[in-house]
N, C-alpha and C. Protein backbone atom coordinates (compact mmCIF):
# COMPACT_ATOMS: atom_id res chain seq x y z
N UNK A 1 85.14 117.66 101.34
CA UNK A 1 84.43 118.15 100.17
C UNK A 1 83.99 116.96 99.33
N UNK A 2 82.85 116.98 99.04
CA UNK A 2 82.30 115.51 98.42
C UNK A 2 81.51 116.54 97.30
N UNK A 3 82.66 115.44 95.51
CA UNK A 3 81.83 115.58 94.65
C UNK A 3 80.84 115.03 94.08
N UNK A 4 79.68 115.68 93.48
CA UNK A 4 78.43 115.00 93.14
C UNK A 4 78.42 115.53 91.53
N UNK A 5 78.04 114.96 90.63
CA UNK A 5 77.25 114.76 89.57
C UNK A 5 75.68 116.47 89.92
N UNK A 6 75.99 117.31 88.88
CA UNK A 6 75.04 117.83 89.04
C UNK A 6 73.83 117.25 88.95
N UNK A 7 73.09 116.20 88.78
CA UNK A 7 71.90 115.25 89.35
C UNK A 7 72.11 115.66 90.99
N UNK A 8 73.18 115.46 91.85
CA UNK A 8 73.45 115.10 93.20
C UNK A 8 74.35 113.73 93.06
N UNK A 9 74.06 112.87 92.28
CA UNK A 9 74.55 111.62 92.46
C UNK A 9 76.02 111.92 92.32
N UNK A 10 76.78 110.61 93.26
CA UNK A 10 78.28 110.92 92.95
C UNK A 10 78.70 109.44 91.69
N UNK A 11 79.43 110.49 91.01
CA UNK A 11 80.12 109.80 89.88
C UNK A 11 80.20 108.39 90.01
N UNK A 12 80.37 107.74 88.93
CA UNK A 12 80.81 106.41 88.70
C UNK A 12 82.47 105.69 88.65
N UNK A 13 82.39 105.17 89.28
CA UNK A 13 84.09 104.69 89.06
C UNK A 13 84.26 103.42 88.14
N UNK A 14 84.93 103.86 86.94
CA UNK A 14 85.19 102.72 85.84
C UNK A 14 85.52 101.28 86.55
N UNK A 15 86.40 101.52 87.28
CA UNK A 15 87.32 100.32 88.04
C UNK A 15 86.97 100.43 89.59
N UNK A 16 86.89 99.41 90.49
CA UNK A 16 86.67 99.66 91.68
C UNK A 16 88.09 99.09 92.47
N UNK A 17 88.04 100.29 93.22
CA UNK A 17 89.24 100.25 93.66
C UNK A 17 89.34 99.44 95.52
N UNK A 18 90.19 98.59 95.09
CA UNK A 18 90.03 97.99 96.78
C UNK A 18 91.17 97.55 97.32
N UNK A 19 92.47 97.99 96.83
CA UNK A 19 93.66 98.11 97.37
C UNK A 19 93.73 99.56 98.42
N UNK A 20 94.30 99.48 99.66
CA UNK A 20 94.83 100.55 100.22
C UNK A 20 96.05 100.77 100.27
N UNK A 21 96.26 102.20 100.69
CA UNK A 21 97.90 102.51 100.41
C UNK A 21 98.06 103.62 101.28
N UNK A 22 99.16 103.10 102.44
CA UNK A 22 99.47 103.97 103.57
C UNK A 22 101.00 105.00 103.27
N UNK A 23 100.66 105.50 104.06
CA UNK A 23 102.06 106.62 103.68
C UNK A 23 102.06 107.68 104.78
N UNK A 24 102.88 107.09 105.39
CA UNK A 24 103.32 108.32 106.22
C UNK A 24 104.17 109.71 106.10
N UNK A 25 103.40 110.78 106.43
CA UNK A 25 103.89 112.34 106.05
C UNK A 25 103.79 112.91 107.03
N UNK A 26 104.38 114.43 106.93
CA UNK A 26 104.66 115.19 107.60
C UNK A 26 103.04 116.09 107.80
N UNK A 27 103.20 116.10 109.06
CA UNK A 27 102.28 117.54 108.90
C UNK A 27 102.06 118.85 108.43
N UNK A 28 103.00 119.13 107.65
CA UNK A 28 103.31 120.48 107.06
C UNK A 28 103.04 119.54 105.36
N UNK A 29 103.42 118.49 104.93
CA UNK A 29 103.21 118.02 103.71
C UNK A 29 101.80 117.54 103.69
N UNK A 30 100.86 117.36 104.88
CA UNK A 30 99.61 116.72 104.39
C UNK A 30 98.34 118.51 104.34
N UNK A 31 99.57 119.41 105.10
CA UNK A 31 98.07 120.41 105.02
C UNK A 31 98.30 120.94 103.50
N UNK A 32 99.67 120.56 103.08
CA UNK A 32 100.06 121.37 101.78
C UNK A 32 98.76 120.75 100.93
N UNK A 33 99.28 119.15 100.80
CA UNK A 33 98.37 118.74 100.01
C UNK A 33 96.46 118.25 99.71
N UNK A 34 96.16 119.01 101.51
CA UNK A 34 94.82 119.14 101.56
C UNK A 34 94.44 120.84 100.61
N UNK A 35 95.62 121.65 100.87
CA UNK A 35 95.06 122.57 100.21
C UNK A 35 95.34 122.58 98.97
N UNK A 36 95.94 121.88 98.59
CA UNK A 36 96.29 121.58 96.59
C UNK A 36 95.17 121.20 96.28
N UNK A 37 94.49 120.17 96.78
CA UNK A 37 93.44 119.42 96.55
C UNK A 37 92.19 120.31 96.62
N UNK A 38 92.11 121.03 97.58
CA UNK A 38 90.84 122.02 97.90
C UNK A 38 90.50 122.99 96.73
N UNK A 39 92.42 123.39 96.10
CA UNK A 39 92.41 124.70 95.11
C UNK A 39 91.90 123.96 93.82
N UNK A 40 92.14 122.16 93.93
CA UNK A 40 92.11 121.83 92.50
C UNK A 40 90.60 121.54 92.29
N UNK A 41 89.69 121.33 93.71
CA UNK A 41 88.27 121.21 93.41
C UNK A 41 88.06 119.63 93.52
N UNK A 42 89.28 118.72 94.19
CA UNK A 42 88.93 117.21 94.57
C UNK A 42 89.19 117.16 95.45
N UNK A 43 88.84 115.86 95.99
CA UNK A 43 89.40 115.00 97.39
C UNK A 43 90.55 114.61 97.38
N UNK A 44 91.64 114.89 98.96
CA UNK A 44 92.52 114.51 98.77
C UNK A 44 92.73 113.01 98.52
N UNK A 45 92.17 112.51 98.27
CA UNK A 45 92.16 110.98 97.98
C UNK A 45 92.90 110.80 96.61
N UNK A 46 92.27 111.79 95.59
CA UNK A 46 92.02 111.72 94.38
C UNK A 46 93.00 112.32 94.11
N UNK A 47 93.30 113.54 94.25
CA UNK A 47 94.53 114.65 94.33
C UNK A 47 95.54 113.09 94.51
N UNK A 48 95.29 113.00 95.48
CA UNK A 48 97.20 112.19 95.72
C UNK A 48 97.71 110.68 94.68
N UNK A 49 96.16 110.05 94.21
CA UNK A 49 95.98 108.80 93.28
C UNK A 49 96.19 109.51 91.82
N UNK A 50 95.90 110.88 91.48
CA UNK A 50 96.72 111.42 90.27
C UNK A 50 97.52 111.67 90.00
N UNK A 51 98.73 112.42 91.23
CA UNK A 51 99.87 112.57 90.84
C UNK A 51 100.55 111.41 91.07
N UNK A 52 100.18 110.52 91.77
CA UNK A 52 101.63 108.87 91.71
C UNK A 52 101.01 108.55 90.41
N UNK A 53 99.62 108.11 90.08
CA UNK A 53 99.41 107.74 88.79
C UNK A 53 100.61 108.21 87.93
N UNK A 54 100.64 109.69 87.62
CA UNK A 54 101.08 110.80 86.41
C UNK A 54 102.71 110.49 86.81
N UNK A 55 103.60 110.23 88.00
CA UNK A 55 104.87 110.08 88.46
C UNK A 55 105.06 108.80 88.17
N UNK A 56 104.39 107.88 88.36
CA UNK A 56 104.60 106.34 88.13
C UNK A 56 104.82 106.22 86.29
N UNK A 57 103.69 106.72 85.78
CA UNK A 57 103.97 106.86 84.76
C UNK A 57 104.88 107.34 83.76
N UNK A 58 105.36 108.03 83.94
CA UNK A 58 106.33 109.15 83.60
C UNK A 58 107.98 108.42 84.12
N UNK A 59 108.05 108.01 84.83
CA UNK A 59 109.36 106.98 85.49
C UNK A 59 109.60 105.62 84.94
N UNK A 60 108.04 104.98 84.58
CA UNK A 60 108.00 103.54 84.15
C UNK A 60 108.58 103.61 82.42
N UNK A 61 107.69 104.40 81.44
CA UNK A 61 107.51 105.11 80.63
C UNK A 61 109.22 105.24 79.85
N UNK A 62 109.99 106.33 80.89
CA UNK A 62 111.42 106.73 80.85
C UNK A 62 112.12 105.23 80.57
N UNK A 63 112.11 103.92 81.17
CA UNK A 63 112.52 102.90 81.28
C UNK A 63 112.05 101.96 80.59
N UNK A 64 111.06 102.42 79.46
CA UNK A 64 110.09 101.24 78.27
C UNK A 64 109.81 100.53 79.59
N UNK A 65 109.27 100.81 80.74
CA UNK A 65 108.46 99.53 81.42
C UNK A 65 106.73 99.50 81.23
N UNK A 66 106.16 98.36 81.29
CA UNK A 66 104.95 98.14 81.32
C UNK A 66 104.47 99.03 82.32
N UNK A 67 103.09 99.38 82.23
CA UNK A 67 102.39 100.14 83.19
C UNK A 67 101.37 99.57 83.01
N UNK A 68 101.45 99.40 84.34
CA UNK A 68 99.90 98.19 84.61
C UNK A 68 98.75 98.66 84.55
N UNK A 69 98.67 99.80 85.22
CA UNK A 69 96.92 100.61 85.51
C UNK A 69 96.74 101.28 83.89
N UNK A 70 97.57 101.25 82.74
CA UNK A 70 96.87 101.53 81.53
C UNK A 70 96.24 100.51 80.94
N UNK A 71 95.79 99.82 81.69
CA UNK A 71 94.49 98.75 80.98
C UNK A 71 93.22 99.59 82.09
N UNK A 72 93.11 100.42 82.05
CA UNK A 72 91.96 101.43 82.81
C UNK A 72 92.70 102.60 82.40
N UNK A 73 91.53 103.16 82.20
CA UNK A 73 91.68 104.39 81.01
C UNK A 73 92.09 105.72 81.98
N UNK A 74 93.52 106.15 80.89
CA UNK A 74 94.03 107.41 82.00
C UNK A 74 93.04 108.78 81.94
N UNK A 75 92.70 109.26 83.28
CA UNK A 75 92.50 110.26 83.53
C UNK A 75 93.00 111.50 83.98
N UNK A 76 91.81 112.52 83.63
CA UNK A 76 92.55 113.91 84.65
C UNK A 76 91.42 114.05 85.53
N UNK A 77 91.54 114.65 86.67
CA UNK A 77 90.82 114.60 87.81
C UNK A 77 89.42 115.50 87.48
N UNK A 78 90.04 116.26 86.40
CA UNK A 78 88.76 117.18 85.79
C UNK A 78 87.56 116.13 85.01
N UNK A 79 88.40 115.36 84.59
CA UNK A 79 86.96 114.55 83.57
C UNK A 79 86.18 113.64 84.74
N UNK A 80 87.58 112.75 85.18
CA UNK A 80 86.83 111.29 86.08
C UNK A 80 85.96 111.70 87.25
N UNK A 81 86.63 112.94 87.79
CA UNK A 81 85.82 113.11 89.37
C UNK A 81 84.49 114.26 89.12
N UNK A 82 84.85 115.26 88.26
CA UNK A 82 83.64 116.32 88.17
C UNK A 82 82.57 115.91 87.27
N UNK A 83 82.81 115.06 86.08
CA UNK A 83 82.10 114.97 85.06
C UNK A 83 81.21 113.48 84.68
N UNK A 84 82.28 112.68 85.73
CA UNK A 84 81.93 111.37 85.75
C UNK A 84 82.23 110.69 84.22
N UNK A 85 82.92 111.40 83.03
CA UNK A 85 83.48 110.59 82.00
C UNK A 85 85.19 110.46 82.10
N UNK A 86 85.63 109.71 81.01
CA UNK A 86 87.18 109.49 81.31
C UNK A 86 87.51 110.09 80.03
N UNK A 87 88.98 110.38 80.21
CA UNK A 87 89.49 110.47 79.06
C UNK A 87 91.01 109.93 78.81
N UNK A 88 91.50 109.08 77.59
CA UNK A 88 92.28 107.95 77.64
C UNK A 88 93.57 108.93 76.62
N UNK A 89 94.57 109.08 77.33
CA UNK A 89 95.77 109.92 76.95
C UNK A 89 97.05 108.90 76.39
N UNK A 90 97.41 109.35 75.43
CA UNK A 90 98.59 108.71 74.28
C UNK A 90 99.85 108.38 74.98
N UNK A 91 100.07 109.63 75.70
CA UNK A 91 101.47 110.12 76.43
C UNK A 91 101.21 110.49 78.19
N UNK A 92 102.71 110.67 78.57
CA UNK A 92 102.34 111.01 79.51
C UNK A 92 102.39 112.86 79.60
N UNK A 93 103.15 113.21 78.50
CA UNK A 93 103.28 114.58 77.78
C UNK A 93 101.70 114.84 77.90
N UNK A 94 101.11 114.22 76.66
CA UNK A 94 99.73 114.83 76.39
C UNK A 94 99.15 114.65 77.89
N UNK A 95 99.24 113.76 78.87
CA UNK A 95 98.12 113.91 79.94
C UNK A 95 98.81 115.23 81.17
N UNK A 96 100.16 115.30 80.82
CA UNK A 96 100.66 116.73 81.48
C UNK A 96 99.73 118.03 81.53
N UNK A 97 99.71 118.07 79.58
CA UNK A 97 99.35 119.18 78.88
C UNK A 97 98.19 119.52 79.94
N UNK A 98 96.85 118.62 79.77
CA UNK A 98 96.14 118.49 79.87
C UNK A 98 95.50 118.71 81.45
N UNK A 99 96.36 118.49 82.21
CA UNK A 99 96.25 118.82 83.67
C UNK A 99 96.71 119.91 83.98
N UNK A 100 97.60 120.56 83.19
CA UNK A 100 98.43 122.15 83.39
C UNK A 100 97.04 122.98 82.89
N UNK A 101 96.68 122.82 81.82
CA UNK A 101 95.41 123.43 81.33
C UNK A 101 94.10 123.67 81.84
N UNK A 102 94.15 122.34 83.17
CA UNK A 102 92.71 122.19 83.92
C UNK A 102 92.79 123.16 85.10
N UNK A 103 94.76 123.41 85.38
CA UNK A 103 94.13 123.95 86.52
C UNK A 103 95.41 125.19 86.15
C-alpha cells in the first residue's frame, strides 16, 4: 500500500533516513503486524518505526535518558505519512493520547 499526498505525490520526509534495521520474527508476528499496519492505513515500514520510536521513548524517558531522534520532530503516523506535516509532542503521554485518538 503506497501513500500519496492527495496531489499523487508521496510525502516529504523531514529527515532522510539511511540506517537499516533487521529483525528477525515469527511468521505469525509479521502477518499480525502487516495487518495492524493495513487497519492503521500505513506501511509496515512505518507502523513498526512508530512503535520502537513511542517504546524507545517511553523506556529512555522512565530513566531521565537522552533521546536522540528528538532533535527530529516527534510524530504520529497520521500527520507524517498521510498529511505530509509533523507534529512535535511534549510527552510521551501526550504523543500516546494522540495515537489512541488516531486510531
Amino acid at each position: 500500500m503506497k501513500i500519496t499526498h492527495k496531489s499523487g505525490h508521496k510525502p516529504k520526509v523531514a529527515h532522510r533516513r539511511t540506517e537499516r534495521f533487521e529483525l528477525r520474527i515469527t511468521k505469525a508476528e509479521r502477518t499480525a503486524f502487516e495487518e495492524a499496519a493495513t487497519l492503521s492505513g500505513i506501511e509496515l515500514s512505518a507502523w513498526v518505526r512508530e512503535r520502537l520510536r513511542l517504546a524507545s521513548r517511553k523506556e529512555l524517558e522512565k530513566l531521565s535518558k537522552p533521546i536522540p531522534f528528538l532533535e527530529e520532530p516527534a510524530t504520529t503516523p497520521d500527520d507524517d505519512i498521510r498529511t505530509g506535516r509533523t507534529k512535535t509532542f511534549s510527552s510521551v503521554d501526550e504523543m500516546l493520547k494522540s495515537l489512541k485518538k488516531a486510531f
